[in-house]
C-alpha atoms as a PDB file:
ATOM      1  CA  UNK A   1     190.349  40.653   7.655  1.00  0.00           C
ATOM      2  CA  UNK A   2     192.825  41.119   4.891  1.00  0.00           C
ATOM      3  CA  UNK A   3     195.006  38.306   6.515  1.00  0.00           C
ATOM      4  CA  UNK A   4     192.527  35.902   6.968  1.00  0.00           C
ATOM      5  CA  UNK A   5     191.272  36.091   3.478  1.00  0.00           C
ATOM      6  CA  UNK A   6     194.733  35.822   1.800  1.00  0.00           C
ATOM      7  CA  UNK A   7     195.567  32.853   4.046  1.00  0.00           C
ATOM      8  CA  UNK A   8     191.753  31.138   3.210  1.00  0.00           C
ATOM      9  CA  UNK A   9     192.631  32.174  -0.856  1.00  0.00           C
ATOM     10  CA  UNK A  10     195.685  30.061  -0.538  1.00  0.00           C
ATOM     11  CA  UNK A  11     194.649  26.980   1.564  1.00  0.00           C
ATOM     12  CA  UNK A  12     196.510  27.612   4.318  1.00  0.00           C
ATOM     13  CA  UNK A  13     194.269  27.297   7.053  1.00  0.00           C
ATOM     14  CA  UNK A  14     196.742  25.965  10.300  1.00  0.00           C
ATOM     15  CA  UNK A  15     194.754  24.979  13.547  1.00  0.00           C
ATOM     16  CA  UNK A  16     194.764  27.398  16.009  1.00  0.00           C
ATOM     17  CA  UNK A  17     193.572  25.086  18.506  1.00  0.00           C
ATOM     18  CA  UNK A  18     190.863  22.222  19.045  1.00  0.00           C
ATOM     19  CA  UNK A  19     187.078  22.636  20.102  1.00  0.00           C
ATOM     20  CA  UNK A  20     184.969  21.765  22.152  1.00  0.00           C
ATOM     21  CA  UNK A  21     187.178  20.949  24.996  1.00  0.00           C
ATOM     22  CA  UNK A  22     185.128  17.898  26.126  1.00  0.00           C
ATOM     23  CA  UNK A  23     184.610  16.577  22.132  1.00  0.00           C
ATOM     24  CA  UNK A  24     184.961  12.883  21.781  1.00  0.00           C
ATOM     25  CA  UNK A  25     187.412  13.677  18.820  1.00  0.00           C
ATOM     26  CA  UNK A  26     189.865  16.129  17.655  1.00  0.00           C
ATOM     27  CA  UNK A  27     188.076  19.146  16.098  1.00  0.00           C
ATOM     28  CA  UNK A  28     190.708  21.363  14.924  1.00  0.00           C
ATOM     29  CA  UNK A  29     189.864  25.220  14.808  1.00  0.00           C
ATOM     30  CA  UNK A  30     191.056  26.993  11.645  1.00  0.00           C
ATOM     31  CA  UNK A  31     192.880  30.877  12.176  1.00  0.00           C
ATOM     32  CA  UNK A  32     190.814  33.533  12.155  1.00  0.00           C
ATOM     33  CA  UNK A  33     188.061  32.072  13.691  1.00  0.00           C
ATOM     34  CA  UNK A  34     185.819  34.231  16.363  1.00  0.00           C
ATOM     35  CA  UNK A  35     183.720  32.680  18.815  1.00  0.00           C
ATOM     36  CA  UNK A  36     179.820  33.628  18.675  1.00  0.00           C
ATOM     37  CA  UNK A  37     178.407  33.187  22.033  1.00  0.00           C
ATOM     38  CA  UNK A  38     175.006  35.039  20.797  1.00  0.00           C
ATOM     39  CA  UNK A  39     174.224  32.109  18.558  1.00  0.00           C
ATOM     40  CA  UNK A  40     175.243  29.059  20.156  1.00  0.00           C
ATOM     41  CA  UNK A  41     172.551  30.722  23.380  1.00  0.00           C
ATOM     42  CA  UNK A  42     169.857  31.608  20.564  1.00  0.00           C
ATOM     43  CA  UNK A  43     170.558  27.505  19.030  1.00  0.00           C
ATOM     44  CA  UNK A  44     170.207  25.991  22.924  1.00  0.00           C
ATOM     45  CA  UNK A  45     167.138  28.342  23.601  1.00  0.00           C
ATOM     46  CA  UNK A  46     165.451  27.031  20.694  1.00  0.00           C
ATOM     47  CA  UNK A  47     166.960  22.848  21.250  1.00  0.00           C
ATOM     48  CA  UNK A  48     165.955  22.561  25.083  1.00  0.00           C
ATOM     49  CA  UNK A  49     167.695  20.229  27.095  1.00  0.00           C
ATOM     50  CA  UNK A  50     170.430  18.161  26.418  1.00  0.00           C
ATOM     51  CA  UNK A  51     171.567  20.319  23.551  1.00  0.00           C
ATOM     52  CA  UNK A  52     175.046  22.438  23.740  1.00  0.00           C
ATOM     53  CA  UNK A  53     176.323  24.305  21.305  1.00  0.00           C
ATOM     54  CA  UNK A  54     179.670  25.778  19.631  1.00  0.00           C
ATOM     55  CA  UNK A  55     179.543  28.281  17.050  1.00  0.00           C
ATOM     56  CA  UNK A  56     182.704  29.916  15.300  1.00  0.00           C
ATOM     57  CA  UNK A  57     182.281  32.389  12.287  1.00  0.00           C
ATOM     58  CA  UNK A  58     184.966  32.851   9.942  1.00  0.00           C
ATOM     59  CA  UNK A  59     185.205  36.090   7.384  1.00  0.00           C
ATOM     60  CA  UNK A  60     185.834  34.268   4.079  1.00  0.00           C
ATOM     61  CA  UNK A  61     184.365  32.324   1.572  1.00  0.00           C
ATOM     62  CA  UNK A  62     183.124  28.274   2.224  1.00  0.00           C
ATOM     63  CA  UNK A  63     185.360  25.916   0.576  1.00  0.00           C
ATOM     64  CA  UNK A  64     188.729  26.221   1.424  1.00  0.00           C
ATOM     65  CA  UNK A  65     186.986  25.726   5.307  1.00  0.00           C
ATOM     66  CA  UNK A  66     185.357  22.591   3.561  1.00  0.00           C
ATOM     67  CA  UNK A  67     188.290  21.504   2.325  1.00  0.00           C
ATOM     68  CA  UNK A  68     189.817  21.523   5.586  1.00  0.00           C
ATOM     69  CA  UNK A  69     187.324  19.716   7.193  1.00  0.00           C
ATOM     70  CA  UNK A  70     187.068  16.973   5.134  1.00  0.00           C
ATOM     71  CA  UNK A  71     190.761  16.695   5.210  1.00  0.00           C
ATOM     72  CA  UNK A  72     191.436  16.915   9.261  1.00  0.00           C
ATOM     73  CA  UNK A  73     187.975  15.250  10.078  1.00  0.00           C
ATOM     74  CA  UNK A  74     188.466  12.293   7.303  1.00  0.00           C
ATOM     75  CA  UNK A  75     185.208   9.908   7.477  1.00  0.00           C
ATOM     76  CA  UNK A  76     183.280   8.861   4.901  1.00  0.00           C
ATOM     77  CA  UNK A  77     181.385  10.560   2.585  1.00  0.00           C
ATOM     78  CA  UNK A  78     177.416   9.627   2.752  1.00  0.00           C
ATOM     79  CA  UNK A  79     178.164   6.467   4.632  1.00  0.00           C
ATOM     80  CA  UNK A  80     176.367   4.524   6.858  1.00  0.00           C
ATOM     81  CA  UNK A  81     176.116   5.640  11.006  1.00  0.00           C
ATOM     82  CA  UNK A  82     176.183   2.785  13.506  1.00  0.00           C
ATOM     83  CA  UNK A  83     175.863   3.963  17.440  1.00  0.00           C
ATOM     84  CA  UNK A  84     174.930   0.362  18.343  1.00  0.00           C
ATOM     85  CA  UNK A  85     178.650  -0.908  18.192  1.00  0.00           C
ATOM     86  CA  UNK A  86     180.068   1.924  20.204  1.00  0.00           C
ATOM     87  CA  UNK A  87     181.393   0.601  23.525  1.00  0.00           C
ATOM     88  CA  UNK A  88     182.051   2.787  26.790  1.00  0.00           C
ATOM     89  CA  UNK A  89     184.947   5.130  26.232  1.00  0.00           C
ATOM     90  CA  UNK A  90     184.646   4.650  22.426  1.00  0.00           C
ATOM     91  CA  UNK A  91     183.502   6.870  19.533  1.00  0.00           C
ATOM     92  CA  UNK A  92     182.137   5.537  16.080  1.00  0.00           C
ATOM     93  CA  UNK A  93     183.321   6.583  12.827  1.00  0.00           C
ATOM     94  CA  UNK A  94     182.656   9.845  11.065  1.00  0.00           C
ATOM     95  CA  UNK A  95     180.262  10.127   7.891  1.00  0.00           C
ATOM     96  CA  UNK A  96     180.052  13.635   6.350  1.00  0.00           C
ATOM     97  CA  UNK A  97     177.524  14.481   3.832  1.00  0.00           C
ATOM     98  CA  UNK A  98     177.430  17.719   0.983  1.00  0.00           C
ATOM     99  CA  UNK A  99     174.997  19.953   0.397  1.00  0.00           C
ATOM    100  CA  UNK A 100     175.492  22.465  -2.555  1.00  0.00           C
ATOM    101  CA  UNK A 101     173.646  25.522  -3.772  1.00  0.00           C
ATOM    102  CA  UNK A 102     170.662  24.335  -6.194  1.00  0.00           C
ATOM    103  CA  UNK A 103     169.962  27.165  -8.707  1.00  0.00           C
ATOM    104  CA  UNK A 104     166.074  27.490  -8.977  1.00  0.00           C
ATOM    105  CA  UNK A 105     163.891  30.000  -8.125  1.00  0.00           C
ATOM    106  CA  UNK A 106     162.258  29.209  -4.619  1.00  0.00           C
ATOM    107  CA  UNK A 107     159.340  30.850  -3.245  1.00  0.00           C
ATOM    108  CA  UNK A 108     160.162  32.672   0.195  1.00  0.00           C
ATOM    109  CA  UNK A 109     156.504  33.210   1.034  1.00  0.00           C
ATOM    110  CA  UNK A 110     155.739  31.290   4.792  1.00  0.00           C
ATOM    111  CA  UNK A 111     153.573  28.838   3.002  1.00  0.00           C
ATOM    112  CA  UNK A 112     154.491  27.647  -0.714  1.00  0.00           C
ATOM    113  CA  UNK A 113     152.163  25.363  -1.970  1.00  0.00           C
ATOM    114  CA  UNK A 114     149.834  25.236   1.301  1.00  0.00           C
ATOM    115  CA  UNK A 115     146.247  23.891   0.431  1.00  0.00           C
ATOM    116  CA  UNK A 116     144.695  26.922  -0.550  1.00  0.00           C
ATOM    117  CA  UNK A 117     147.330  29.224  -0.051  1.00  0.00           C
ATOM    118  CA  UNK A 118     147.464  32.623  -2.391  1.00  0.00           C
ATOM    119  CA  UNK A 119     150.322  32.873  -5.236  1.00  0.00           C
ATOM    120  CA  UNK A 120     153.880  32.918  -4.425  1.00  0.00           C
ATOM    121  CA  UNK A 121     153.916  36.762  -3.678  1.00  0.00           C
ATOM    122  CA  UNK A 122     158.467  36.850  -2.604  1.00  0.00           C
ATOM    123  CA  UNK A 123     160.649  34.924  -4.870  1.00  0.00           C
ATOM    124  CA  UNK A 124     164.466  34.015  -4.255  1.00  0.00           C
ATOM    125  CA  UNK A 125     165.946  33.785  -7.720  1.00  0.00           C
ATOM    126  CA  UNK A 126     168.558  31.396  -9.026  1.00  0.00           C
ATOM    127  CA  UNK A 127     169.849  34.566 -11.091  1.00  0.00           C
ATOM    128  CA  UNK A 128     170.781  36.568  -8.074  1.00  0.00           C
ATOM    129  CA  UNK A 129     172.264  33.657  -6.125  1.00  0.00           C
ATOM    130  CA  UNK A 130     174.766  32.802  -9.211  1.00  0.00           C
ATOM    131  CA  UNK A 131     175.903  36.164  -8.725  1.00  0.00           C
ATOM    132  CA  UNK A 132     176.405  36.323  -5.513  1.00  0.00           C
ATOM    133  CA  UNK A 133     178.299  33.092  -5.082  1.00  0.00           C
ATOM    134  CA  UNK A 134     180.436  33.899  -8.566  1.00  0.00           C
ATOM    135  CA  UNK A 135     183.205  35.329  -7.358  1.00  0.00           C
ATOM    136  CA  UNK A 136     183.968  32.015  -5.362  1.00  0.00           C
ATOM    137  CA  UNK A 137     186.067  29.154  -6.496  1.00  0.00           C
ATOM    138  CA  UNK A 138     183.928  26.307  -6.478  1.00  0.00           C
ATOM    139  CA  UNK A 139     184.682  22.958  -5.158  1.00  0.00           C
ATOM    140  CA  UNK A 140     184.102  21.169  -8.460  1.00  0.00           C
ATOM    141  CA  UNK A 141     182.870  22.993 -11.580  1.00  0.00           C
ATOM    142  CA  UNK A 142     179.410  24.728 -10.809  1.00  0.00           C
ATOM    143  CA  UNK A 143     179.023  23.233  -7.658  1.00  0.00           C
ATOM    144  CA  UNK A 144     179.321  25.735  -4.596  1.00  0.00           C
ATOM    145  CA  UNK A 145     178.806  24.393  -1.119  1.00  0.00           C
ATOM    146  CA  UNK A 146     175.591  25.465   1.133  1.00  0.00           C
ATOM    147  CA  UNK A 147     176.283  22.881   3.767  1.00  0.00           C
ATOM    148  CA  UNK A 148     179.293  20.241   5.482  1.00  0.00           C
ATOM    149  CA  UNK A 149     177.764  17.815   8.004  1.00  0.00           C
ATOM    150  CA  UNK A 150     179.548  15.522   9.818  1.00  0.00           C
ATOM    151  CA  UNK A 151     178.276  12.984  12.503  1.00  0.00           C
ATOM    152  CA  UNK A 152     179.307  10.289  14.397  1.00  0.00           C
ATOM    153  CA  UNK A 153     178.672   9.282  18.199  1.00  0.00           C
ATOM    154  CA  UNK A 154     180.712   8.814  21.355  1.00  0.00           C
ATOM    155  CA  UNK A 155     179.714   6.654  24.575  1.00  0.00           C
ATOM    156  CA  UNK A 156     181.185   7.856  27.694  1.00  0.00           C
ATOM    157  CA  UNK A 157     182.654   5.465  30.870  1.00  0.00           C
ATOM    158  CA  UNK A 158     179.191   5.028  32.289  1.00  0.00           C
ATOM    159  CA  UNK A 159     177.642   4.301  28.912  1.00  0.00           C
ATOM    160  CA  UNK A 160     175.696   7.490  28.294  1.00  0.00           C
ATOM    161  CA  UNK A 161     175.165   7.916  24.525  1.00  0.00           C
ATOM    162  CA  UNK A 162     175.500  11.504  22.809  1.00  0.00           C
ATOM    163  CA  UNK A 163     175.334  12.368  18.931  1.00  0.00           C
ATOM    164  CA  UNK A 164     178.121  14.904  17.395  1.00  0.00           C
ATOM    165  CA  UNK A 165     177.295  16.942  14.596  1.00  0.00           C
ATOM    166  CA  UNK A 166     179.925  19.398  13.277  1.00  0.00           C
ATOM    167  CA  UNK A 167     177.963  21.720  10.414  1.00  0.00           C
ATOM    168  CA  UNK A 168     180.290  23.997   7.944  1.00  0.00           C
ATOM    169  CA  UNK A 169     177.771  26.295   7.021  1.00  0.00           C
ATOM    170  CA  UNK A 170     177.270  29.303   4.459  1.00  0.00           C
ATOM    171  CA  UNK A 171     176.632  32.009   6.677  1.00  0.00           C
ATOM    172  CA  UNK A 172     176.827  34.925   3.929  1.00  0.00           C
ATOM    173  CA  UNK A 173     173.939  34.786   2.006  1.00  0.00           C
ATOM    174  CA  UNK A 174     170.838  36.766   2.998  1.00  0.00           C
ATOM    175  CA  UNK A 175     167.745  34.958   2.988  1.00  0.00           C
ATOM    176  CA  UNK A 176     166.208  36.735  -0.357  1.00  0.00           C
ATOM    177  CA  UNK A 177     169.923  36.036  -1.975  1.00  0.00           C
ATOM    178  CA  UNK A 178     170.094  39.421  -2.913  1.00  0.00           C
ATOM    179  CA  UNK A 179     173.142  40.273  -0.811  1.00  0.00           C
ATOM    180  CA  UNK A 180     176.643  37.981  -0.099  1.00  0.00           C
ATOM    181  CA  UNK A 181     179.278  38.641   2.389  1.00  0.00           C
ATOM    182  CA  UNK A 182     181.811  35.900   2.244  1.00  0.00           C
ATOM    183  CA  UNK A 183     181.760  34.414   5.842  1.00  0.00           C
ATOM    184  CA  UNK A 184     181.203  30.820   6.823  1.00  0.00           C
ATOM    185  CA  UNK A 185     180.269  28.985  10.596  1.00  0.00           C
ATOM    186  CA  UNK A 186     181.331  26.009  12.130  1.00  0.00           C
ATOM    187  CA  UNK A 187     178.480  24.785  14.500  1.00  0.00           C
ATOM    188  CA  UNK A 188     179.274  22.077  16.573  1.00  0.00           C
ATOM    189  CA  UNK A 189     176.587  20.553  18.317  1.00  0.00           C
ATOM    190  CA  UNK A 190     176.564  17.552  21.250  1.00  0.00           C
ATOM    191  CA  UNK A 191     173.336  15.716  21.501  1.00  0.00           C
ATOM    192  CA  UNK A 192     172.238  13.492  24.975  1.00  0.00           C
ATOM    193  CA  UNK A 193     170.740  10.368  23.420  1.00  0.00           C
ATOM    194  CA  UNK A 194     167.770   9.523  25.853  1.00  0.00           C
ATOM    195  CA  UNK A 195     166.851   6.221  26.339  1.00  0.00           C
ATOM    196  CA  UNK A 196     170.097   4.666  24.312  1.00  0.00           C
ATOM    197  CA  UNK A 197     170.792   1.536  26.176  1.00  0.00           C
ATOM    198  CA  UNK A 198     174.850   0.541  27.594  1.00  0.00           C
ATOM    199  CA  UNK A 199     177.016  -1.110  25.618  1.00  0.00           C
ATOM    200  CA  UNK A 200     178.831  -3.838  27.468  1.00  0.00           C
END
């Protein structure tokens, strides 16, 4: 653990080798990354058909991973997703999108703000979050990443559509916020389009 950290603390994140195997792009896997079987079964449960899965967990904090992602994945940042130009055997381009922490209190209850529902009984606070997250380097002043999410679409041969997303995820935050463990996922999902018509 000790190794991987002091390699993520100075950037230097090499590939160790590319995922999935059948990915309509490159998706280079940073060292020190372990394989969770558990959760990509508990994700494909819960998607049903035509969902698979890839999940890799890292022990370390989010945005040196980020940072590595945006800079071996490229694409553009909020940009516009076309699947209607993608011809057989061809993939579209890659938009990522980021999501940071917001700090404000959040009520955890099951239904805030429901019609009738009783007072917000189990807060998250903003104060315990800051904490938490303070001993990591942000990627810009006071902004510390939640989410990366890329997407972009490939066709195969016999025109089949199917939607890529590849989420860089903060995995070490318990859901009150009370609690941080720096470790970060990579969850690569592939996505049958039904009904998406061939591209000639």
């Amino acid at each position: 653990m000790a190794a991987v950290l002091s390699l993520i603390a100075a950037g230097a994140l090499g590939a160790q080798s590319n995922v999935p195997a059948n990915a309509s792009i490159t998706i280079p896997l940073a060292e020190g990354a372990r394989r969770r079987p558990d959760l990509e079964k508990a994700r494909e449960a819960a998607a049903g058909d035509g969902h698979t899965f890839w999940v890799y967990r890292w022990e370390g904090p989010m945005e040196p991973l980020v940072r590595y992602y945006i800079q071996r994945l490229a694409g553009d940042r909020d940009g516009d997703l076309d699947s209607t130009s993608v011809r057989p055997g061809g993939t579209s381009n890659i938009v990522y999108h980021i999501q940071f922490w917001t700090f404000m209190d959040e009520c955890a209850d099951s239904t805030p703000g429901a019609a009738g529902a009783a007072p917000c009984t189990h807060w998250r606070r903003a104060t315990d979050l800051k904490r938490g997250l303070g001993n990591r380097l942000p990627l810009a002043p006071g902004a510390w990443v939640e989410h990366c999410i890329f997407h972009w679409f490939s066709r195969d041969e016999q025109g089949a559509l199917t939607r890529w997303t590849a989420d860089v995820f903060d995995s070490g935050m318990t859901p009150d916020w009370k609690h941080y463990e720096p470790t970060a996922d990579l969850i690569i999902e592939s996505d049958q389009v039904k009904g998406a018509a061939t591209q000639g």
